[in-house]
N, C-alpha and C. Protein backbone atom coordinates (compact mmCIF):
# COMPACT_ATOMS: atom_id res chain seq x y z
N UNK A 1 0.85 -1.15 0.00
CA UNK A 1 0.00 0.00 0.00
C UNK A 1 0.90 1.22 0.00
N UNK A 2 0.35 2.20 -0.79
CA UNK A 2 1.37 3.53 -0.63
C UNK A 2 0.55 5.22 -0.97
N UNK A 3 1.16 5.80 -1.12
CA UNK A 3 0.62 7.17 -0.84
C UNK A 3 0.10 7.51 -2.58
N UNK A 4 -0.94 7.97 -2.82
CA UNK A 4 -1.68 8.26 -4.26
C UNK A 4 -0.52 9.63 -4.41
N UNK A 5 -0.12 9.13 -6.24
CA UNK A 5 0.59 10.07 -6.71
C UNK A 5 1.82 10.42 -6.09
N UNK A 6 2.31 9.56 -5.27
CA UNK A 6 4.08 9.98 -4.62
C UNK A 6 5.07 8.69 -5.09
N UNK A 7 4.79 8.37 -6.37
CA UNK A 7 5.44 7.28 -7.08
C UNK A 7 6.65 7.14 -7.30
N UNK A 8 7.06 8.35 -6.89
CA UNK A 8 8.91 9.07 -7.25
C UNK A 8 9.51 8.76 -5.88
N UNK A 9 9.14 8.65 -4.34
CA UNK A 9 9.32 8.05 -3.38
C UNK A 9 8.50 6.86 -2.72
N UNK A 10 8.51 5.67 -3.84
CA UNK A 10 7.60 4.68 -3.73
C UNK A 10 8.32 4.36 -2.22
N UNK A 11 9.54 3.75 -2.27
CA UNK A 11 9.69 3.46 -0.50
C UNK A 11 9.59 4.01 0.82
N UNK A 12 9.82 5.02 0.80
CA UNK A 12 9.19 6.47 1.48
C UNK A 12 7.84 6.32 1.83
N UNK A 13 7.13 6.13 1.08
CA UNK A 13 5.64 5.82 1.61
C UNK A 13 5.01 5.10 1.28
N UNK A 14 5.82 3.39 1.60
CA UNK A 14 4.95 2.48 1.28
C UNK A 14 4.96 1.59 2.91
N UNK A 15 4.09 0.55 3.01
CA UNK A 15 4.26 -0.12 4.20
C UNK A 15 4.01 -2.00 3.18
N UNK A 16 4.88 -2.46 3.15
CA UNK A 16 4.68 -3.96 2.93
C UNK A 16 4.73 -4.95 3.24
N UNK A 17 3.85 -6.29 3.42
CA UNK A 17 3.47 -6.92 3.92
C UNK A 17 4.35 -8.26 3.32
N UNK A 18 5.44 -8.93 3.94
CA UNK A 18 6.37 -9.87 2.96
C UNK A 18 6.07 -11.15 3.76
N UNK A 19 5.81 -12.11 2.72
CA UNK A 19 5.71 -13.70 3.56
C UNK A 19 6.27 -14.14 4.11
N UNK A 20 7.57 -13.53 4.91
CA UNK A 20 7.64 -14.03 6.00
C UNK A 20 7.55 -13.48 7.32
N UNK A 21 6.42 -12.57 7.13
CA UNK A 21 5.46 -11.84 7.93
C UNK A 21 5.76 -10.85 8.10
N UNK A 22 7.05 -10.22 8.21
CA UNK A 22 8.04 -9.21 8.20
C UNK A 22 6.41 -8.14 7.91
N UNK A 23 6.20 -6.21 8.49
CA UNK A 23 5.75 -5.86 8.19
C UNK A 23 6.97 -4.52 7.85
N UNK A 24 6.88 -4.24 6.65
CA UNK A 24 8.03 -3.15 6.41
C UNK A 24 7.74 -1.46 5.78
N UNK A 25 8.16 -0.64 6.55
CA UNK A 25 7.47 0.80 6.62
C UNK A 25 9.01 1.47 6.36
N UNK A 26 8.99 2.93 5.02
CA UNK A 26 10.19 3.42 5.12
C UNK A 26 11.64 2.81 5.14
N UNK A 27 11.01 2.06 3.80
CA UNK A 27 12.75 1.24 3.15
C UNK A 27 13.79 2.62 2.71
N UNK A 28 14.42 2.27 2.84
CA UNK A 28 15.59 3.09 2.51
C UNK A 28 16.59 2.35 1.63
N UNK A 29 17.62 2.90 0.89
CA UNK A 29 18.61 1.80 0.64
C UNK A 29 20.12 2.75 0.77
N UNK A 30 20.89 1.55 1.18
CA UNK A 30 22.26 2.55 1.13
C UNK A 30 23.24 1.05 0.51
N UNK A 31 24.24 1.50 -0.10
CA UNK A 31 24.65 0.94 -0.92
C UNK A 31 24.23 -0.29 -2.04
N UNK A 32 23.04 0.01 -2.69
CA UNK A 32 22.32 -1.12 -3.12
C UNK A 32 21.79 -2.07 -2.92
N UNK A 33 21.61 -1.95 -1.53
CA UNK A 33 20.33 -2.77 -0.95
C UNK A 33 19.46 -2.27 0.38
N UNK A 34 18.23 -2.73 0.25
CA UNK A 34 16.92 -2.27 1.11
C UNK A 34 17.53 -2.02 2.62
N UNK A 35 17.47 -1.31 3.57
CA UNK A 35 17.21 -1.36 4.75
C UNK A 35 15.96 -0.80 5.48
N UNK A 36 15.31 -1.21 6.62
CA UNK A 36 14.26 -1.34 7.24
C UNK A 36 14.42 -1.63 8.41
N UNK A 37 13.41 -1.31 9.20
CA UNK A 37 12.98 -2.03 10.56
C UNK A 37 11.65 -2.35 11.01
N UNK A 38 11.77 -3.78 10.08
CA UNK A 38 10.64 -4.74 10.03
C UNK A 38 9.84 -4.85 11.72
N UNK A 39 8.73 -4.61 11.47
CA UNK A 39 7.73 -5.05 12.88
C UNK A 39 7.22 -6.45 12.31
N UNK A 40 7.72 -7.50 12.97
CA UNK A 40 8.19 -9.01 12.95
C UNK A 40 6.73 -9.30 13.93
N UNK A 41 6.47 -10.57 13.64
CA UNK A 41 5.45 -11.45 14.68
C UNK A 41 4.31 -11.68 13.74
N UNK A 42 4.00 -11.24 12.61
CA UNK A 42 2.97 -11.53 11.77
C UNK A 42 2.97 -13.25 11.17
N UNK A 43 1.95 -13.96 11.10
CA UNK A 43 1.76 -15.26 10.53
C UNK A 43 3.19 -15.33 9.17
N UNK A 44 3.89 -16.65 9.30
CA UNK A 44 4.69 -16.27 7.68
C UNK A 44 3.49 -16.93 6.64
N UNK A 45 3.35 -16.42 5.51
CA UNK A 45 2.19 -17.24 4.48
C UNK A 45 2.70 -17.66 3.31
N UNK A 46 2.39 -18.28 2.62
CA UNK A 46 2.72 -19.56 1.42
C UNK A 46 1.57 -19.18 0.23
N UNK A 47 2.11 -19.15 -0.98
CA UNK A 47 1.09 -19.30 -1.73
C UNK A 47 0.34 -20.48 -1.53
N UNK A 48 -0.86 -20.12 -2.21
CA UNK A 48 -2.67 -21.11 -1.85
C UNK A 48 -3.49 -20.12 -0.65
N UNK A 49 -2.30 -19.31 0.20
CA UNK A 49 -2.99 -18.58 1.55
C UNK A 49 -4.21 -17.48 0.67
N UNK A 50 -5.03 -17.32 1.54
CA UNK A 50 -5.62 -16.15 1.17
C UNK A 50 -5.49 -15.18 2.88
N UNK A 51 -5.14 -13.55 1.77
CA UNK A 51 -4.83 -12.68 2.31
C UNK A 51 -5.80 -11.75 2.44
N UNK A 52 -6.10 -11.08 3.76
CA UNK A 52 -7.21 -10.19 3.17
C UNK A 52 -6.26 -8.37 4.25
N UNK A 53 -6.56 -7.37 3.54
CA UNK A 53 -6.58 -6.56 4.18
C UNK A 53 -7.60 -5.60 4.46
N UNK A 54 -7.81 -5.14 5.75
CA UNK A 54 -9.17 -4.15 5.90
C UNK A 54 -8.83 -2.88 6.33
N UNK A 55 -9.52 -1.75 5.52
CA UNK A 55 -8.62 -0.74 5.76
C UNK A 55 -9.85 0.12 6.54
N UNK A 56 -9.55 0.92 7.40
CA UNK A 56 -10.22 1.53 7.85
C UNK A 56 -10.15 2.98 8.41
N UNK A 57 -11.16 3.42 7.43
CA UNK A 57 -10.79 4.83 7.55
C UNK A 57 -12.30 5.84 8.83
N UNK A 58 -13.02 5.17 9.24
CA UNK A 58 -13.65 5.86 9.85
C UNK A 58 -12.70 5.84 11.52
N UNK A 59 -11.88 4.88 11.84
CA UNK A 59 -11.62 5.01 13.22
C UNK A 59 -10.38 6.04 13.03
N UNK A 60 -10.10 6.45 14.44
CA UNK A 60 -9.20 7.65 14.39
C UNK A 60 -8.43 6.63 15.55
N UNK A 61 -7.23 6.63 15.07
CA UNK A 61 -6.38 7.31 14.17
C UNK A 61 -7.12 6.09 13.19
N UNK A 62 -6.99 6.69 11.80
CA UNK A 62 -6.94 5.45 10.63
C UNK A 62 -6.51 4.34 10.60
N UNK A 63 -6.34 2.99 10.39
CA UNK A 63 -5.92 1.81 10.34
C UNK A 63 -6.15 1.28 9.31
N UNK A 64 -4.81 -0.08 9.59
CA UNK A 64 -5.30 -0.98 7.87
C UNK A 64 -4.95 -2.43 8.95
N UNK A 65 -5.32 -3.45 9.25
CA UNK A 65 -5.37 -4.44 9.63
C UNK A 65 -4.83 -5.76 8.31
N UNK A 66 -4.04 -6.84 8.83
CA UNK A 66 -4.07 -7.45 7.70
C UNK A 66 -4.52 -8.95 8.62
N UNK A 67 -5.04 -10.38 7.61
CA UNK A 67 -5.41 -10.99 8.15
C UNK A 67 -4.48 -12.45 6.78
N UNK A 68 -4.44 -13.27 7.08
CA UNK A 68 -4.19 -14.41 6.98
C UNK A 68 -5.00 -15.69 7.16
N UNK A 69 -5.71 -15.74 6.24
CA UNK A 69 -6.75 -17.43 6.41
C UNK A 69 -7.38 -17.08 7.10
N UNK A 70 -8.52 -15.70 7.19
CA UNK A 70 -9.09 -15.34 7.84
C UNK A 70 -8.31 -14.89 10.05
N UNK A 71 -7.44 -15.52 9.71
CA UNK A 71 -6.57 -15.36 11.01
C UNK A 71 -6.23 -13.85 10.87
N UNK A 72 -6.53 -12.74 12.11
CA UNK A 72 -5.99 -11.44 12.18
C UNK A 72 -4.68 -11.31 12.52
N UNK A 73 -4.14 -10.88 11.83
CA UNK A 73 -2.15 -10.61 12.45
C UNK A 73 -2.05 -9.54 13.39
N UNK A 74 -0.80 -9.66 13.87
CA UNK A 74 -0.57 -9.30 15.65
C UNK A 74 -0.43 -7.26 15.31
N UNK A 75 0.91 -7.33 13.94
CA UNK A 75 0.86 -5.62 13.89
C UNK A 75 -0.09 -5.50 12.76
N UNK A 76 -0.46 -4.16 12.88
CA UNK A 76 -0.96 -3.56 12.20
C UNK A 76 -0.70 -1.73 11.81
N UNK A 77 -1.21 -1.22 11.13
CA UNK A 77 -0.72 0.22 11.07
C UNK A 77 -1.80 1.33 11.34
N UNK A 78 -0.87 2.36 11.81
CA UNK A 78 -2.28 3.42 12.04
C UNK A 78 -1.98 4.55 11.53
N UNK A 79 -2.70 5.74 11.10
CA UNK A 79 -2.39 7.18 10.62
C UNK A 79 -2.09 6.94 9.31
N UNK A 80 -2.87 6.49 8.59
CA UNK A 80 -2.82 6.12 7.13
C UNK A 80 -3.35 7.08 6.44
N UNK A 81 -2.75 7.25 5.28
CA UNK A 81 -2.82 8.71 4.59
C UNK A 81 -4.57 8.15 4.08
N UNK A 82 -5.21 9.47 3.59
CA UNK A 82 -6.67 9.45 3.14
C UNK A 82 -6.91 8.91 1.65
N UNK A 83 -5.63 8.88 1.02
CA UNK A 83 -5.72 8.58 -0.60
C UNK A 83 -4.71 7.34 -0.40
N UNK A 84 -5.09 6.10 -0.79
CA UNK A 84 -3.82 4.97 -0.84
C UNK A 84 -4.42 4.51 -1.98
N UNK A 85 -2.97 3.74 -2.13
CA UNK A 85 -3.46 2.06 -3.98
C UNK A 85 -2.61 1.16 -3.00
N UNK A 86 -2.93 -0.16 -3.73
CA UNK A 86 -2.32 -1.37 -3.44
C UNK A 86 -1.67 -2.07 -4.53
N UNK A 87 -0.69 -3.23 -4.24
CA UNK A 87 -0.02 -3.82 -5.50
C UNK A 87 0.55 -4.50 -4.59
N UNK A 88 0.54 -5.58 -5.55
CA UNK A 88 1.28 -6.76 -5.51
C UNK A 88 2.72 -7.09 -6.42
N UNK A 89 3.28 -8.02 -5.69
CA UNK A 89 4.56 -8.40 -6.21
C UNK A 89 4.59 -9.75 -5.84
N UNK A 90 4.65 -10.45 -7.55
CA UNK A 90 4.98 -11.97 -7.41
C UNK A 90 6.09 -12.14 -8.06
N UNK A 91 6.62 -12.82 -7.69
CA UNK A 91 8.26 -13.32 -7.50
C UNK A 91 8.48 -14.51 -8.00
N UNK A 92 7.62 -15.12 -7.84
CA UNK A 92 8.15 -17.41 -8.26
C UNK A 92 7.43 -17.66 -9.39
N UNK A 93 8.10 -17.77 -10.47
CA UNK A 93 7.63 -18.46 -11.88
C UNK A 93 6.52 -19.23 -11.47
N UNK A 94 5.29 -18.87 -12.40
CA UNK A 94 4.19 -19.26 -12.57
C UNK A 94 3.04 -19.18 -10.94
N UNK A 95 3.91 -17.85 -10.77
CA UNK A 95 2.39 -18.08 -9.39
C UNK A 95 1.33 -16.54 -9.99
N UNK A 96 0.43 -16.71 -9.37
CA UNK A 96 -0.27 -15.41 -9.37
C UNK A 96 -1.15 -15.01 -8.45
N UNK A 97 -1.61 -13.97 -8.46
CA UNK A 97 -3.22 -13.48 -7.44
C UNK A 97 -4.30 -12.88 -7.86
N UNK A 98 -5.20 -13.13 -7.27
CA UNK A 98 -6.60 -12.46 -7.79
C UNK A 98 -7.26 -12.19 -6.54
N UNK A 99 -7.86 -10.92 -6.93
CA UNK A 99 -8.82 -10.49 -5.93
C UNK A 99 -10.39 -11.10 -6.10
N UNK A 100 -10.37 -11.69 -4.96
CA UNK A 100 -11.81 -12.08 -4.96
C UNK A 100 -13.16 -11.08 -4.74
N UNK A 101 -12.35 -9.96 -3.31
CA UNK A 101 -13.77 -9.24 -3.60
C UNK A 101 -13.22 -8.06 -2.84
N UNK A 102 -14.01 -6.47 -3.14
CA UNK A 102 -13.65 -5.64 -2.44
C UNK A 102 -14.76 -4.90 -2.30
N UNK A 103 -14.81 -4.53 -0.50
CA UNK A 103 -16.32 -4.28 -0.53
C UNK A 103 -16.00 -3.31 0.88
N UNK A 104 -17.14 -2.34 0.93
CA UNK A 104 -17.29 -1.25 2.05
C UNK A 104 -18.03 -1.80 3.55
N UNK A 105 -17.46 -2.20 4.37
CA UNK A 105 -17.90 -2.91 5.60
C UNK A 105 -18.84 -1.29 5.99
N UNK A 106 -19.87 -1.91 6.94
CA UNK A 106 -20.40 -1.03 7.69
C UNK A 106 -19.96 -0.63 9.51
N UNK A 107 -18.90 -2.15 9.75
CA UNK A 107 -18.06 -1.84 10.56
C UNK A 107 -16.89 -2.55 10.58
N UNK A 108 -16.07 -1.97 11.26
CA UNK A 108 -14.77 -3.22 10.97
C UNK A 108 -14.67 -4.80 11.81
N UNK A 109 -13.81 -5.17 11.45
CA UNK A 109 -14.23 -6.73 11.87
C UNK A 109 -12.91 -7.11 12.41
N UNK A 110 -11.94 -6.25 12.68
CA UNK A 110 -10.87 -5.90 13.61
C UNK A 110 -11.19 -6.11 15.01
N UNK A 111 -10.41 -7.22 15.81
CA UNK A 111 -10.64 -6.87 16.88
C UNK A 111 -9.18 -6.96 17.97
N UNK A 112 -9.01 -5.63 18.22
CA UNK A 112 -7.37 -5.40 18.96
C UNK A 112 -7.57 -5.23 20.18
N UNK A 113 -6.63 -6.35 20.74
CA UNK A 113 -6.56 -6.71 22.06
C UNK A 113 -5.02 -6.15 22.41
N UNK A 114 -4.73 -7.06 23.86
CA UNK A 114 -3.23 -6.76 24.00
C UNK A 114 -2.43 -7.21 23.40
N UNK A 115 -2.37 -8.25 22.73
CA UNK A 115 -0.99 -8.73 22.01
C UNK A 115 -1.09 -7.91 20.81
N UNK A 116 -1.87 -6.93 19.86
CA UNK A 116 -1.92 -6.38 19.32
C UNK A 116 -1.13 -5.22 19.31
N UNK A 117 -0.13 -4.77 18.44
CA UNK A 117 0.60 -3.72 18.09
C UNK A 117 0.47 -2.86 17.27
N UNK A 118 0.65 -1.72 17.46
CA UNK A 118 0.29 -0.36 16.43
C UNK A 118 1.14 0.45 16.04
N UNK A 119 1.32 0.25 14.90
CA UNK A 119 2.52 0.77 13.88
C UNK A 119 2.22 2.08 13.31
N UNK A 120 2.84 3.44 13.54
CA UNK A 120 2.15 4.54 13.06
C UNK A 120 3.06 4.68 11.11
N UNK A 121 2.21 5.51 10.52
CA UNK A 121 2.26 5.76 9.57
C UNK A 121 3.40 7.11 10.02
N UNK A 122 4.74 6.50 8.70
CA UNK A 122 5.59 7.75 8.62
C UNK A 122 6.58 7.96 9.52
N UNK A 123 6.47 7.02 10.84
CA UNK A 123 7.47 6.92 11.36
C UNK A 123 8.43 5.52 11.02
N UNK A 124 9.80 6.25 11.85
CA UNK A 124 10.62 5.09 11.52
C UNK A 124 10.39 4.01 12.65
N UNK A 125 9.77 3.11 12.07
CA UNK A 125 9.74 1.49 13.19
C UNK A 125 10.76 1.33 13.71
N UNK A 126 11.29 0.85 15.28
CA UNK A 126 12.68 0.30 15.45
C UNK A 126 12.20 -0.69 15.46
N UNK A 127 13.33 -2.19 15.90
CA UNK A 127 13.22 -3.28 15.88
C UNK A 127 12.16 -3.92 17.40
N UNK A 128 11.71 -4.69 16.69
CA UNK A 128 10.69 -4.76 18.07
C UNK A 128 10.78 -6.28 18.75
């Protein structure tokens, strides 16, 4: 997910979600390769998984929740800009994805407890 129209600092304002749960906010790179500080503890997932994310813009601060086989993951993010897109990146010869459905909840279906963590938008994550 990333910021509408700031395509020229795609890492700068993106937050991504990598299978091996890793959640990664404000890549940077210095000498030709990525650095980050992944907020770790999320399910790792396998293609066949279905992924769902729910974004939610009526609670304050904003949130985007992600879930795994219907399973909710531990971080999540908050203070999410008002305009976002999404994209995918497949990597392994001959895999792909499809969206099954995208639809306007009348409430969210998030439910954050204590083991739940909150990742703000725009800051730098340390290691957690």
């Amino acid at each position: 997910m990333f910021v509408l129209n700031e395509i020229s600092v795609i890492d700068k304002h993106t937050v991504r979600f990598i299978n091996n749960g890793d959640l990664q906010h404000l890549i940077e790179f210095e000498h030709f390769r990525q650095v980050s500080f992944p907020a770790d503890g999320n399910k790792i997932f396998h293609c066949g998984q279905r992924l769902q994310i729910e974004v939610d813009f009526k609670s304050v601060p904003s949130k985007v929740v992600l879930f795994v086989d219907g399973e909710q993951q531990k971080n999540y993010v908050i203070g999410i800009p008002d305009k976002i897109r999404f994209f995918a990146f497949v990597q392994q010869a001959g895999s792909s994805f499809h969206i099954t459905r995208s639809e306007r909840l009348r409430q969210s279906s998030a439910r954050i407890d204590a083991d739940s963590v909150a990742w703000k938008w725009g800051e730098n994550w340390k290691k957690n």
